[in-house]
Protein backbone atom coordinates (compact mmCIF):
# COMPACT_ATOMS: atom_id res chain seq x y z
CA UNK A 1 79.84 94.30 82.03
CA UNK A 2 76.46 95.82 81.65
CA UNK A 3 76.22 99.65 82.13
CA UNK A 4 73.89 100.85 84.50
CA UNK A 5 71.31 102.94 82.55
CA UNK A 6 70.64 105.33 85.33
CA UNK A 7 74.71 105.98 85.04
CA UNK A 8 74.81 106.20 81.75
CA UNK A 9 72.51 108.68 81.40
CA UNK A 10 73.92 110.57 83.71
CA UNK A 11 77.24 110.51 81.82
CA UNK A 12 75.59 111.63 79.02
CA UNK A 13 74.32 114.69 80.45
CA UNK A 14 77.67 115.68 81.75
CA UNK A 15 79.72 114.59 78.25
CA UNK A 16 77.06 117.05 76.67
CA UNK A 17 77.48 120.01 78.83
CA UNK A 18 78.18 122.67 76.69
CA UNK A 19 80.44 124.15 79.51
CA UNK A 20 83.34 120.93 79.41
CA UNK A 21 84.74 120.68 75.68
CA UNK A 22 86.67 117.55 75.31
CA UNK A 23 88.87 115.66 77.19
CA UNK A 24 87.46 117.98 80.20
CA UNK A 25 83.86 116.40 79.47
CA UNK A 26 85.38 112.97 79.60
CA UNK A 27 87.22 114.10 82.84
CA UNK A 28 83.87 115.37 84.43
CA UNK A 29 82.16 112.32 83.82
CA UNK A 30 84.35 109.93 85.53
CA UNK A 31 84.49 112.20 88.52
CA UNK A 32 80.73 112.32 88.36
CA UNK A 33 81.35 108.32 88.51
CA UNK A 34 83.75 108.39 91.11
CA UNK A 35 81.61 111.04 93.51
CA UNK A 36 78.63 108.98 93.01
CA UNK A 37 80.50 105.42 93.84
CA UNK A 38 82.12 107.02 96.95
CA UNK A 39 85.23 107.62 95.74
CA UNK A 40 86.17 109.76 98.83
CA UNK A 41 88.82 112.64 98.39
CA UNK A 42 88.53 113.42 94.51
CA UNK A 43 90.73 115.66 92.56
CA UNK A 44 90.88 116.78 89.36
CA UNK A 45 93.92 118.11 88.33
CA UNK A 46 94.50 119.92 84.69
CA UNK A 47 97.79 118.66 83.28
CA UNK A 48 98.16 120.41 80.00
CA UNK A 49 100.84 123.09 80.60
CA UNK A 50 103.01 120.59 82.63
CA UNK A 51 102.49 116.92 80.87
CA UNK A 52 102.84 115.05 77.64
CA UNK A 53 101.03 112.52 79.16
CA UNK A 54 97.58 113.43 79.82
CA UNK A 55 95.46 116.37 79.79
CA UNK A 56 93.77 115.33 83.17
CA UNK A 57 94.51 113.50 85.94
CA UNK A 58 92.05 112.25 88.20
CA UNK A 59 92.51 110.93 91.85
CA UNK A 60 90.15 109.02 94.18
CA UNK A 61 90.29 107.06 97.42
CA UNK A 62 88.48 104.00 98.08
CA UNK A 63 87.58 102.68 101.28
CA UNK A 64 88.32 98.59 99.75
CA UNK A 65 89.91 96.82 96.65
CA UNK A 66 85.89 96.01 95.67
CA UNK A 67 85.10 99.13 95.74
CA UNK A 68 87.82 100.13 93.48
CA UNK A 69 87.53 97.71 90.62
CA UNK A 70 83.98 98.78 90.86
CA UNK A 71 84.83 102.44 90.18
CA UNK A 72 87.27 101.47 87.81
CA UNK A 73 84.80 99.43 86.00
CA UNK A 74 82.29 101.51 85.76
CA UNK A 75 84.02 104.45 84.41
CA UNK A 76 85.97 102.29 81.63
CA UNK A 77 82.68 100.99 80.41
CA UNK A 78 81.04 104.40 80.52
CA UNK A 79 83.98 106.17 79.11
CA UNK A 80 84.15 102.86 76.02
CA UNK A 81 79.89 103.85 75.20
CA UNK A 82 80.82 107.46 74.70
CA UNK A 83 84.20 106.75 72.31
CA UNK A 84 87.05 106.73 74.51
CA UNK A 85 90.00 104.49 73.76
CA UNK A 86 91.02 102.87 76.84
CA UNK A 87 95.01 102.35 76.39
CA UNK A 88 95.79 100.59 79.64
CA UNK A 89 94.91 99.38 83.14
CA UNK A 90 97.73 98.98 85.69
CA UNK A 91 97.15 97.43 89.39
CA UNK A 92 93.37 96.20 89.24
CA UNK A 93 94.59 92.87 90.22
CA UNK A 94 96.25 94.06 93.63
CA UNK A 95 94.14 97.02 93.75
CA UNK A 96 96.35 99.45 96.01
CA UNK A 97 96.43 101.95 93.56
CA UNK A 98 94.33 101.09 90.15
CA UNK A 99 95.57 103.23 87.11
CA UNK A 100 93.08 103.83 84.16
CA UNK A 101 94.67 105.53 80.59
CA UNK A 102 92.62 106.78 78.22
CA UNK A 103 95.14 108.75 76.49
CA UNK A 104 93.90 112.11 77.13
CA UNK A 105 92.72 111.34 80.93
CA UNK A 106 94.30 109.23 83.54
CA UNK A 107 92.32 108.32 86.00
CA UNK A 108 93.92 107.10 89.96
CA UNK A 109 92.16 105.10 92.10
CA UNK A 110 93.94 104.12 95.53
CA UNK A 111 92.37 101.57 98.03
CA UNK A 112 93.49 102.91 101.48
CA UNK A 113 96.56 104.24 102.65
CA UNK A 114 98.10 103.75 99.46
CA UNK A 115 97.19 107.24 98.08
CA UNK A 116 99.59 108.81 100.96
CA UNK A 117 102.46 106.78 100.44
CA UNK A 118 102.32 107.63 96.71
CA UNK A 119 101.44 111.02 97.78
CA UNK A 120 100.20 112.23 94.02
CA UNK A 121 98.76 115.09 95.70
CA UNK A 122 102.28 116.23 96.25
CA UNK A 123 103.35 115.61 93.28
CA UNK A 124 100.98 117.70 91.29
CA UNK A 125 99.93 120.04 93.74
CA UNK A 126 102.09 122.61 91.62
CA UNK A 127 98.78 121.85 88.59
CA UNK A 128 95.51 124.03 88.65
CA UNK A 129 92.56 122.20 90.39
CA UNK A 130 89.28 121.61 88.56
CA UNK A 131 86.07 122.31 90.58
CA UNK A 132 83.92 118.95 91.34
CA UNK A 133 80.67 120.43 91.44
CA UNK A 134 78.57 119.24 94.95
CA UNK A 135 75.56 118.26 93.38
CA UNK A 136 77.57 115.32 91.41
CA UNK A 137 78.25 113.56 94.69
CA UNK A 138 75.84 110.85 95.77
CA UNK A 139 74.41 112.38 99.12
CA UNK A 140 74.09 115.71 99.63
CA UNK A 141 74.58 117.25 103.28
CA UNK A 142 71.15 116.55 104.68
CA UNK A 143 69.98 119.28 107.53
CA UNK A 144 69.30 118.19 111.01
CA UNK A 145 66.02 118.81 112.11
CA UNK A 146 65.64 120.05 115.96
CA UNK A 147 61.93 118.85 116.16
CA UNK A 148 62.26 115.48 118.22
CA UNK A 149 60.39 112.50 116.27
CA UNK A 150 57.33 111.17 117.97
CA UNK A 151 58.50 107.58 119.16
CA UNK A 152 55.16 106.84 121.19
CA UNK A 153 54.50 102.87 120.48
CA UNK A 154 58.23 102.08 118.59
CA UNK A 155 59.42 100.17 121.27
């Protein structure tokens, strides 16, 4: 799969942020890949007092299966050109819920209504959240201008 230089760069910036040391950078990142594939719904949760497993779990919604593998994809490829061993994938064929392992992050990606009746959320509500910040999302709210547009000729 070729990485899409725009998103790589992007990656970059946030694995480089002086504010996330590591695995939180790597964490950041794929959220920033997530937000900016429409993952809808993302969470970050911080794992490290409670789990042996992972020091981050991530969890996203996707609206299809495509769209899922695609996040998936994209994040394992990104994750692979910045150094991250990629232990496992679990569910990309059936895509319901896609799990990604990199050891120190685990990253969930649900197609539907498959994140509620795994209900995660639940699960580790009891874990500190980390903040997403807006401006990695890929639209930002837009304002609504009152000023009616001048239509004369359109139609």
């Amino acid at each position: 799969m070729a990485i899409n230089e725009y998103v790589q760069n992007e990656v970059k910036k946030v694995i480089t942020n002086a504010e996330y040391a590591f695995p939180l950078n790597h964490a950041m990142a794929s959220a920033w890949i997530l937000a900016n594939f429409k993952g809808d719904n993302l969470k970050i949760f911080d794992m490290r007092k409670t789990s042996a497993l992972c020091d981050y779990s991530i969890m996203a919604t996707a609206q299809n299966a495509t769209q899922a593998r695609a996040m998936i994809d994209e994040v394992s490829a990104n994750l692979k050109a910045q150094g991250a061993n990629i232990v496992s994938y679990e569910g990309y064929e059936g895509a319901d819920w896609i799990l990604l392992d990199t050891g120190d992050i685990m990253i969930h990606v649900f197609n539907g209504p498959a994140r509620d009746v795994y209900d995660l959320d639940m699960i580790y509500a009891k874990n500190p959240q980390v903040k997403i910040p807006e401006d990695f999302y890929f639209g930002k709210p837009t304002t609504i201008s009152s000023e009616k547009p001048d239509l004369k000729g359109y139609f």
